[in-house]
C-alpha atoms as a PDB file:
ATOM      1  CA  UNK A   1     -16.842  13.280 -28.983  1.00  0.00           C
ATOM      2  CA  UNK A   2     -14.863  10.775 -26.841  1.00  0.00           C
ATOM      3  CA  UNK A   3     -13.761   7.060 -27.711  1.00  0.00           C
ATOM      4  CA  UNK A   4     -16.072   6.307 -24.608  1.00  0.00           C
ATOM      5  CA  UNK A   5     -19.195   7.878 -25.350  1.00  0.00           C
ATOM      6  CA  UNK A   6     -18.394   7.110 -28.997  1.00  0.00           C
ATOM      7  CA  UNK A   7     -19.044   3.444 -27.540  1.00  0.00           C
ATOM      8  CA  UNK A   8     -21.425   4.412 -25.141  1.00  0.00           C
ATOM      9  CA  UNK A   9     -23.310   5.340 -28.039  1.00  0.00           C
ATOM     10  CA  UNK A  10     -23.953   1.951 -29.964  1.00  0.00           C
ATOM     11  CA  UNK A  11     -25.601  -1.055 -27.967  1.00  0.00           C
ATOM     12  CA  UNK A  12     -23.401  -4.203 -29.121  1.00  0.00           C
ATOM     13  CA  UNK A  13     -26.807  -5.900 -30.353  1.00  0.00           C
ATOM     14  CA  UNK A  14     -27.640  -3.354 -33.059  1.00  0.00           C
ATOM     15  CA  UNK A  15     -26.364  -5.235 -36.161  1.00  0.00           C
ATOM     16  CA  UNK A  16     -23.563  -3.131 -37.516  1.00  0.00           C
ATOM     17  CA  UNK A  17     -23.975  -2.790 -41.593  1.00  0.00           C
ATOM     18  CA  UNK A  18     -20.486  -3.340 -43.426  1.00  0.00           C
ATOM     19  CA  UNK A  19     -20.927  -0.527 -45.903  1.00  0.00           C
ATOM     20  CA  UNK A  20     -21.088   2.085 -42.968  1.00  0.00           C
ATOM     21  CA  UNK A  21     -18.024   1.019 -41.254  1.00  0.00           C
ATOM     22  CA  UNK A  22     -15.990   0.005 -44.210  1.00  0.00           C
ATOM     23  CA  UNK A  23     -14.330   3.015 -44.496  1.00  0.00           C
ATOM     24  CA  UNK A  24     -13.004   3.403 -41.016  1.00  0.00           C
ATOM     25  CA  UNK A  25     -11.987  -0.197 -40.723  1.00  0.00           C
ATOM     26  CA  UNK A  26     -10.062   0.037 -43.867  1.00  0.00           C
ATOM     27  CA  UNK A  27      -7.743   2.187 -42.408  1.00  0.00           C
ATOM     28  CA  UNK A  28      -7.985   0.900 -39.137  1.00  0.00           C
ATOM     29  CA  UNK A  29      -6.101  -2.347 -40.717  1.00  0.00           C
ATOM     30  CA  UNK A  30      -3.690  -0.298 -42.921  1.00  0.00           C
ATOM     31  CA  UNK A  31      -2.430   1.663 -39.872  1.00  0.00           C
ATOM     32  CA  UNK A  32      -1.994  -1.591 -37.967  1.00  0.00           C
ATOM     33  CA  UNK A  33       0.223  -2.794 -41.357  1.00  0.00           C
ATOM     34  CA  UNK A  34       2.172   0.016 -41.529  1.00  0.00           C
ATOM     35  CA  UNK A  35       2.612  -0.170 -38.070  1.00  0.00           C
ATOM     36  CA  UNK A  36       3.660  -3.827 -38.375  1.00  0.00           C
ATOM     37  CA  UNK A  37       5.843  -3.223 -41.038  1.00  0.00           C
ATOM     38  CA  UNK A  38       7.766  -0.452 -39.440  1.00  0.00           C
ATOM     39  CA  UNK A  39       8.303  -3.002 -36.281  1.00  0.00           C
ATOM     40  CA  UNK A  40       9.865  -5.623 -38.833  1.00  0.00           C
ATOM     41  CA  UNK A  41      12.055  -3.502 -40.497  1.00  0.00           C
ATOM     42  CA  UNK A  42      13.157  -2.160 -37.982  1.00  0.00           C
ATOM     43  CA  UNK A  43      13.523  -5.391 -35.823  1.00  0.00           C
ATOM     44  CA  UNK A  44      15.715  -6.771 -39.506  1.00  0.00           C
ATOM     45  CA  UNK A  45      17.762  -4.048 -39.798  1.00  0.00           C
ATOM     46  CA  UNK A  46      19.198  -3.590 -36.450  1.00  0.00           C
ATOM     47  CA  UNK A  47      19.843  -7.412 -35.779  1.00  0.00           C
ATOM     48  CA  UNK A  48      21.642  -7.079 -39.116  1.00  0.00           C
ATOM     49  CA  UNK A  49      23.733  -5.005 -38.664  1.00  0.00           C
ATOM     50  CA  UNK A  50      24.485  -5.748 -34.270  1.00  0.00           C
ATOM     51  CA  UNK A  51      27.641  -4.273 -34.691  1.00  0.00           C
ATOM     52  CA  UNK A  52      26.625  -1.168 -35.270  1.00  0.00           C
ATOM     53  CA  UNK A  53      23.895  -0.870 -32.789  1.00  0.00           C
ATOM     54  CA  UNK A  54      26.038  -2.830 -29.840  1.00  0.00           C
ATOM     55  CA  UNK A  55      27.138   0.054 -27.820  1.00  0.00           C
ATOM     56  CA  UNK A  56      23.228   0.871 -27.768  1.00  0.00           C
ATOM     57  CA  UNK A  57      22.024  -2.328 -26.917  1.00  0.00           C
ATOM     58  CA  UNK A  58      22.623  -2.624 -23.053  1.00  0.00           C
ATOM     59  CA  UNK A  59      20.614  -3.258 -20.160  1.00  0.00           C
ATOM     60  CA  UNK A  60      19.914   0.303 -19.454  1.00  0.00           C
ATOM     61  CA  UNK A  61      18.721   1.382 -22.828  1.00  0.00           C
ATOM     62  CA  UNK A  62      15.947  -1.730 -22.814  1.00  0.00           C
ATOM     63  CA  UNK A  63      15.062  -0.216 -19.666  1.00  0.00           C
ATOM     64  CA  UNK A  64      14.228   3.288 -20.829  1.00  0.00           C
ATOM     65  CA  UNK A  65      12.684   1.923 -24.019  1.00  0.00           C
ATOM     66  CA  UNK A  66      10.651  -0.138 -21.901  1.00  0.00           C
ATOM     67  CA  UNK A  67       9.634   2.782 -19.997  1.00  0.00           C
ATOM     68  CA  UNK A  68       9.266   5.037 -22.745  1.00  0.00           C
ATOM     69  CA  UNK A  69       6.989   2.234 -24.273  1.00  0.00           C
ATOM     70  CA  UNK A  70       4.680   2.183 -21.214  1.00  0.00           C
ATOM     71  CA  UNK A  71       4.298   5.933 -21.156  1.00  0.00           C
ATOM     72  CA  UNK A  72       3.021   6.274 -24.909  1.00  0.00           C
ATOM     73  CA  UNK A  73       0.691   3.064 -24.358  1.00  0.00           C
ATOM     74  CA  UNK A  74      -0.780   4.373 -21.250  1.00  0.00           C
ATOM     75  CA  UNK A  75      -0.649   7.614 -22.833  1.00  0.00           C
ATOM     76  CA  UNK A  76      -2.403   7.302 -25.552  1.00  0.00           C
ATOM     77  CA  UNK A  77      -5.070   5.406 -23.730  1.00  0.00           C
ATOM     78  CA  UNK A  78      -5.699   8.753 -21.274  1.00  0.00           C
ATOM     79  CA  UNK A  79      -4.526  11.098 -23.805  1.00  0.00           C
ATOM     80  CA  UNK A  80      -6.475  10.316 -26.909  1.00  0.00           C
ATOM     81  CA  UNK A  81      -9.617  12.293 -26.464  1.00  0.00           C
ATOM     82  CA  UNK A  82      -7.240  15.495 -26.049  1.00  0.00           C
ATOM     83  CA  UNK A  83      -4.735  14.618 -29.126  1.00  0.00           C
ATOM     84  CA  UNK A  84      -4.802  15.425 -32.745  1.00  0.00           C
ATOM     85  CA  UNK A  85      -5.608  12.731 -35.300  1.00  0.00           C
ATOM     86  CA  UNK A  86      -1.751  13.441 -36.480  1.00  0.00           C
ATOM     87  CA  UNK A  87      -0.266  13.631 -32.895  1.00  0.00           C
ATOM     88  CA  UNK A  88      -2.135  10.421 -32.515  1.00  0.00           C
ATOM     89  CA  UNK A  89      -0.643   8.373 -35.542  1.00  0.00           C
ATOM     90  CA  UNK A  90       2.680   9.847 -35.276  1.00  0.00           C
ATOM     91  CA  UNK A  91       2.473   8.367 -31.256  1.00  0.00           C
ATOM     92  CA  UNK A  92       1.377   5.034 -32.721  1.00  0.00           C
ATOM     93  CA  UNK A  93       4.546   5.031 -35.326  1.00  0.00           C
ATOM     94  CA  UNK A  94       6.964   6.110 -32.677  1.00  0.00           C
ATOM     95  CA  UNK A  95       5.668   3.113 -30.686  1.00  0.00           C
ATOM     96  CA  UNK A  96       5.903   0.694 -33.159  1.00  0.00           C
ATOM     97  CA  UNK A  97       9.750   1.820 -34.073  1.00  0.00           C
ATOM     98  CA  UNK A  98      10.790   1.520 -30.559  1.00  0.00           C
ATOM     99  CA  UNK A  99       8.940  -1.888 -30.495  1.00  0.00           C
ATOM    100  CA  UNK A 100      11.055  -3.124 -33.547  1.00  0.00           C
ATOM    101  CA  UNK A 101      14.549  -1.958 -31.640  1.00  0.00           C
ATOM    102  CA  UNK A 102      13.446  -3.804 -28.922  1.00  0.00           C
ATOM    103  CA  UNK A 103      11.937  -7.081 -30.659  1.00  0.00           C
ATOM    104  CA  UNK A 104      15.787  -7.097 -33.076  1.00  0.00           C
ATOM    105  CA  UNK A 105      16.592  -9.157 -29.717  1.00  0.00           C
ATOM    106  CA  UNK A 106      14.101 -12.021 -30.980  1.00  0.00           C
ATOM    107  CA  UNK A 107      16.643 -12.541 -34.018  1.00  0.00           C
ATOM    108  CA  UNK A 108      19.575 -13.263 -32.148  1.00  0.00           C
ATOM    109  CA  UNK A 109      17.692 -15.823 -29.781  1.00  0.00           C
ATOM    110  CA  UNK A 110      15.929 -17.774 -32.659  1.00  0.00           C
ATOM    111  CA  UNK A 111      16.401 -18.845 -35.851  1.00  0.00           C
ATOM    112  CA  UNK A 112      14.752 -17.695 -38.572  1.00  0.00           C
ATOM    113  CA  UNK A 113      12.534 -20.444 -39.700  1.00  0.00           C
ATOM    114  CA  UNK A 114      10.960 -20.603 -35.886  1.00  0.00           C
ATOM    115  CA  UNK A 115      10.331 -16.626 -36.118  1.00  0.00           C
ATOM    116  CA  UNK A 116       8.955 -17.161 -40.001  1.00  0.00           C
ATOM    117  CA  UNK A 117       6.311 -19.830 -38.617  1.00  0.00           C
ATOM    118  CA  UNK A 118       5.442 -17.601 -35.827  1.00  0.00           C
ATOM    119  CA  UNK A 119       4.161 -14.629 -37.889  1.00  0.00           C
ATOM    120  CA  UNK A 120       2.056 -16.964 -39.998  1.00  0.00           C
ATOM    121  CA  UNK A 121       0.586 -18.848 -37.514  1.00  0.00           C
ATOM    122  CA  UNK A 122      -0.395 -15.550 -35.532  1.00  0.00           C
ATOM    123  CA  UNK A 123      -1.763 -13.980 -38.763  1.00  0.00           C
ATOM    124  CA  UNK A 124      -3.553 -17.225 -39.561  1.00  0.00           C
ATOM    125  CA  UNK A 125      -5.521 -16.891 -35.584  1.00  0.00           C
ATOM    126  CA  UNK A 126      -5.513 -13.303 -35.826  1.00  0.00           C
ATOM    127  CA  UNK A 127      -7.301 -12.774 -38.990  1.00  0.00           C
ATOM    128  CA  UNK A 128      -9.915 -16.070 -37.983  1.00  0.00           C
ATOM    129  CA  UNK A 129     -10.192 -14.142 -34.700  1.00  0.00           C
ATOM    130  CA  UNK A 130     -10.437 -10.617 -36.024  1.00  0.00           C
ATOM    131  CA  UNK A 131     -13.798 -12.275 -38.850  1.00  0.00           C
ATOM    132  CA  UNK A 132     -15.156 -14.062 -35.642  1.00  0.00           C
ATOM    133  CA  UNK A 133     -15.418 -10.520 -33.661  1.00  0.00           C
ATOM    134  CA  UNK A 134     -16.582  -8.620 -36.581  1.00  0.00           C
ATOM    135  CA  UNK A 135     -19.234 -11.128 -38.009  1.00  0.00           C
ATOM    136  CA  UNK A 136     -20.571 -12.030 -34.420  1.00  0.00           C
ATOM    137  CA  UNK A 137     -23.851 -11.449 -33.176  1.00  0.00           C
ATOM    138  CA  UNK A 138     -22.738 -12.558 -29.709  1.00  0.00           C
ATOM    139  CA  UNK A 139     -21.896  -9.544 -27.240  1.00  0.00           C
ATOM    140  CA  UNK A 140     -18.312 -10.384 -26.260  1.00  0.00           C
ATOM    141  CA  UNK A 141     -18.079  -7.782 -23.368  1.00  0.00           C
ATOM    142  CA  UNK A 142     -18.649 -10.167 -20.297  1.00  0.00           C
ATOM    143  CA  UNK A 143     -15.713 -12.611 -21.861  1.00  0.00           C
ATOM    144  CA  UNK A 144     -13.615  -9.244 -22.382  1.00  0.00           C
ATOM    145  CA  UNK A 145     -14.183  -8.398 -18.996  1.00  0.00           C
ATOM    146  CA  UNK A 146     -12.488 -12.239 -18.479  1.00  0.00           C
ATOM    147  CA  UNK A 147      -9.990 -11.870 -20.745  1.00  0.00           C
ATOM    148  CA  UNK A 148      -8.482  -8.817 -18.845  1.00  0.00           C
ATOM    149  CA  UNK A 149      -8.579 -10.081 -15.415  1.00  0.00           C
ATOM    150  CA  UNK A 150      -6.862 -13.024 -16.799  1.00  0.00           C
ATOM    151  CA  UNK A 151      -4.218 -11.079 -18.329  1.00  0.00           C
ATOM    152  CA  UNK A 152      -3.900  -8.812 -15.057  1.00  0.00           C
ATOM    153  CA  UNK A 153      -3.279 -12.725 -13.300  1.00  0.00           C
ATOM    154  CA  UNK A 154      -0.753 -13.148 -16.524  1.00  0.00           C
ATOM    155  CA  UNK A 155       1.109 -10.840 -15.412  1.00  0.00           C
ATOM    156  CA  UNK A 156       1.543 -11.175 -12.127  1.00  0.00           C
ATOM    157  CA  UNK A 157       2.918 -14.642 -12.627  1.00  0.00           C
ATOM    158  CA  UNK A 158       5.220 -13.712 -15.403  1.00  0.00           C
ATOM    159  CA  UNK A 159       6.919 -11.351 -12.543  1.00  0.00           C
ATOM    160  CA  UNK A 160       6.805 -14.356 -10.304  1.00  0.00           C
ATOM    161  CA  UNK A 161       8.590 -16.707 -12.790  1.00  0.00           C
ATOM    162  CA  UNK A 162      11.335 -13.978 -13.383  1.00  0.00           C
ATOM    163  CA  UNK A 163      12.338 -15.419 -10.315  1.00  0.00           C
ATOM    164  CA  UNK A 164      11.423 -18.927  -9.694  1.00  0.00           C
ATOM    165  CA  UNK A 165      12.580 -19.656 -13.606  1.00  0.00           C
ATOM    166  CA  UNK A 166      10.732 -22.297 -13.856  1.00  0.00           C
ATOM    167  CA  UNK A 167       9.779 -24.370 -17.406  1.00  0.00           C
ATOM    168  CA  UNK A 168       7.086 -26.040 -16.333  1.00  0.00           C
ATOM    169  CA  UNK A 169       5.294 -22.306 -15.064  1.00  0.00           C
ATOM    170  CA  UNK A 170       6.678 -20.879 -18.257  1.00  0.00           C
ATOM    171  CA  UNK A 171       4.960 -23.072 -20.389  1.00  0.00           C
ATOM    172  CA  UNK A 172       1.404 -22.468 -18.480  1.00  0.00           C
ATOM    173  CA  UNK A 173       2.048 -19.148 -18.763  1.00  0.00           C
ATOM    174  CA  UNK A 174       2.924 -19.167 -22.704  1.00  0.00           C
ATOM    175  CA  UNK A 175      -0.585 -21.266 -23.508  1.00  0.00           C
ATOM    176  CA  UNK A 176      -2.360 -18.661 -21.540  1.00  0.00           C
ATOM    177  CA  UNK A 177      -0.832 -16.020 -23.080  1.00  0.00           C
ATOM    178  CA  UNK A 178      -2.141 -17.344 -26.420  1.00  0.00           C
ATOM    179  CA  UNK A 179      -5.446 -18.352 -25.371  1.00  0.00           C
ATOM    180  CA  UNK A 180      -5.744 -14.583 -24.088  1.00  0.00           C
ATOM    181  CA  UNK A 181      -4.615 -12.842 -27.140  1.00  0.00           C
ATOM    182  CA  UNK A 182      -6.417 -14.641 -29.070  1.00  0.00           C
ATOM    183  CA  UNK A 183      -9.387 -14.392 -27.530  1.00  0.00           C
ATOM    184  CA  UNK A 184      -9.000 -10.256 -27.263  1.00  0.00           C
ATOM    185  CA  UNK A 185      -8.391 -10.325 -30.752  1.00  0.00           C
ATOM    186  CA  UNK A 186     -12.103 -10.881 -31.177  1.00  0.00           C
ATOM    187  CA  UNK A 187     -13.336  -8.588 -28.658  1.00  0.00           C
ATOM    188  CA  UNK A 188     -11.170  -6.001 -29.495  1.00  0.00           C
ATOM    189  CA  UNK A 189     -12.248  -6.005 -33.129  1.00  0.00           C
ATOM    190  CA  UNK A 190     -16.031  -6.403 -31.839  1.00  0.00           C
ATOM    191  CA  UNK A 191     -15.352  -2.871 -29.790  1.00  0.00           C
ATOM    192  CA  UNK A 192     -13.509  -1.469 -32.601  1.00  0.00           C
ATOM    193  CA  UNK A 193     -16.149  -2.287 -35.017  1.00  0.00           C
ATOM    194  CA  UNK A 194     -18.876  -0.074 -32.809  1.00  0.00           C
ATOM    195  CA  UNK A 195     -16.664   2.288 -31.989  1.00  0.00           C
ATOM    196  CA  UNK A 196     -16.266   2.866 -36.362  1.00  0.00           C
ATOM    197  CA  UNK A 197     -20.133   2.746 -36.936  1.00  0.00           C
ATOM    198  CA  UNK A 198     -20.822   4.764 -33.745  1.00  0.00           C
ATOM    199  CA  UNK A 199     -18.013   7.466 -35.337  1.00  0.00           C
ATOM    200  CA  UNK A 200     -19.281   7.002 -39.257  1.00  0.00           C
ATOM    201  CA  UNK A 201     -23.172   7.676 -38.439  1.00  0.00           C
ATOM    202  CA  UNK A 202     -21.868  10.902 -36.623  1.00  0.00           C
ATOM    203  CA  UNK A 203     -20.220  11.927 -39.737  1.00  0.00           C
ATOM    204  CA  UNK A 204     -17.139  13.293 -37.344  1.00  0.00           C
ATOM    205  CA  UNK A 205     -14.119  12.838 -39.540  1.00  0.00           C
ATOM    206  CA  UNK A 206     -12.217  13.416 -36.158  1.00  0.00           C
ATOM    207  CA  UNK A 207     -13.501  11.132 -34.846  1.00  0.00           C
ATOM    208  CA  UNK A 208     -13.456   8.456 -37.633  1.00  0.00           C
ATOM    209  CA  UNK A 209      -9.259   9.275 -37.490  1.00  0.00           C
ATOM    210  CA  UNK A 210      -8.910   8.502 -34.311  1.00  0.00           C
ATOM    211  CA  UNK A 211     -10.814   5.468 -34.111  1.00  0.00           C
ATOM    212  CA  UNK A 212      -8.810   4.491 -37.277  1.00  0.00           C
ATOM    213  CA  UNK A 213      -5.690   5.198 -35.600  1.00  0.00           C
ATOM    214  CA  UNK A 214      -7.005   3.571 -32.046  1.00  0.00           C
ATOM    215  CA  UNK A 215      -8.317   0.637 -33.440  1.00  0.00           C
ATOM    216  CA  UNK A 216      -4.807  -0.300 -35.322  1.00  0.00           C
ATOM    217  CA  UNK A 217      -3.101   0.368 -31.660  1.00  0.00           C
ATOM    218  CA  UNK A 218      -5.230  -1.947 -29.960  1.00  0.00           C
ATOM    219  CA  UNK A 219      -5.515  -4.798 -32.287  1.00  0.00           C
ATOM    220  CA  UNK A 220      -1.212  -4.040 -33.262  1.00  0.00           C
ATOM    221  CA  UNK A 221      -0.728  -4.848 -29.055  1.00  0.00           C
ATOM    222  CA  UNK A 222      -2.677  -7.997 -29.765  1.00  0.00           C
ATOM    223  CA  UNK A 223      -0.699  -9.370 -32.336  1.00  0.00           C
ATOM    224  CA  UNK A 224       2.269  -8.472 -31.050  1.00  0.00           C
ATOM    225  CA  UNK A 225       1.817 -10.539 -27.579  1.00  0.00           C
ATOM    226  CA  UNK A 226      -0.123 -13.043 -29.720  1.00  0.00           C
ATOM    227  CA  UNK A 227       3.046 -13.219 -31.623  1.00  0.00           C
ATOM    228  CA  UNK A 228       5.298 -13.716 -28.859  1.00  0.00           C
ATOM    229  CA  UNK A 229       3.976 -16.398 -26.912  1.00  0.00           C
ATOM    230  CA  UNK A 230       3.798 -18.304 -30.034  1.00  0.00           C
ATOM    231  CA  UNK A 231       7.463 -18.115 -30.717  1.00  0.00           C
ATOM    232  CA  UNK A 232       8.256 -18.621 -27.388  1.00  0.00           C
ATOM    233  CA  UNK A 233       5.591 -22.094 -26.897  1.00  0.00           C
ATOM    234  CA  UNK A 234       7.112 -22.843 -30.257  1.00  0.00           C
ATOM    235  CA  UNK A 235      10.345 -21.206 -31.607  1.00  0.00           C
ATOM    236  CA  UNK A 236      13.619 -23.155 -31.706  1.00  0.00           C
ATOM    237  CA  UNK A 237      16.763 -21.299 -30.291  1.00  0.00           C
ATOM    238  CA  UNK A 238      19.750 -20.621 -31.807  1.00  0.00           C
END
């Protein structure tokens, strides 16, 4: 059974008992930590310890990680119906570990109080999100369909500004970013949250995995950007 039919499945105004997707969503959450966690200590240990890791950090090796980043999310988007539940995490944990080399960057540009006041203020939204687009009764899909078009015009003017550099088109761009993020933070979980009852009345334990291992993916992504227009709409540089 594939994530899409999985969600084809459940109509969004079925009311979605806790007890059935408990289970899924548990881990769906504790893959996202771990995945978290592995992004932080990773992002730490490199910035402590630049000296080491200089003759890696260059232009060129961003670039491939960059690339290499792309091709696992868009990957694992295409790929997931095909994959193993393992071949699925393991894809998840490689992506968070090359977003941690990346992010050890974010140390050297602010300090560590700005960075600090970032997380919590993006786990503080996240998790009032993430309880808005479970408990919801609201379908969310129309203001998902939004939420992407809006990032698609996100994007497009972040590629502008790389070469107008301008503050005042920055700063739009930053409070967008957050209004976006946070906003897919509660659709996301809404989809997430069919997708586990969808997989749990099944009884697929397949299924349930890679849902588990999805979910955490998608709502990591969130956080992550979430996190980052924060710090930059907020952090103090060095």
């Amino acid at each position: 059974m594939s994530i899409p039919d999985l969600l084809k499945e459940q109509p969004i105004e079925t009311e979605v008992p806790y007890s059935v997707v408990r289970p899924v969503l548990s881990w769906v959450y504790i893959w996202m930590f771990f995945g978290l966690l592995a992004t932080s200590v990773i992002a730490w240990t490199v910035a402590g310890n630049i000296e080491v890791f200089a003759q890696y950090l260059n232009r060129g090796t961003f670039l491939l990680l960059f690339i290499v980043q792309i091709g696992i999310a868009i990957g694992f988007g295409a790929a997931l119906n095909r994959m193993s539940p393992s071949l699925a995490t393991v894809l998840f944990m490689i992506y968070s570990a090359i977003t941690g080399f990346v992010f050890s960057v974010i140390f050297l540009v602010y300090d560590l109080p700005s960075i600090s006041g970032a997380f919590i203020s993006t786990a503080a939204l996240f998790a009032v999100m993430s309880v808005i687009g479970f408990t919801t009764q609201v379908d969310l899909t129309k203001l998902g369909g939004i939420l992407i078009m809006g990032l698609i015009g996100l994007i497009i003017a972040m590629v502008v500004n790389l070469f107008l550099n301008s503050g005042v088109l920055g700063l739009i761009i930053n409070i967008i970013g957050v209004i976006i993020f946070t906003g897919l933070a509660a659709f996301d979980t809404q989809k997430i949250k069919r997708l586990a009852y969808a997989a749990a009345q099944r009884g697929d334990e397949a299924a349930q995995t890679k849902v588990s291992v999805y979910g955490a993916f998608i709502l990591y992504l969130d956080f992550i950007n979430l996190f980052l227009f924060i710090l930059r709409l907020t952090g103090r540089r060095q």
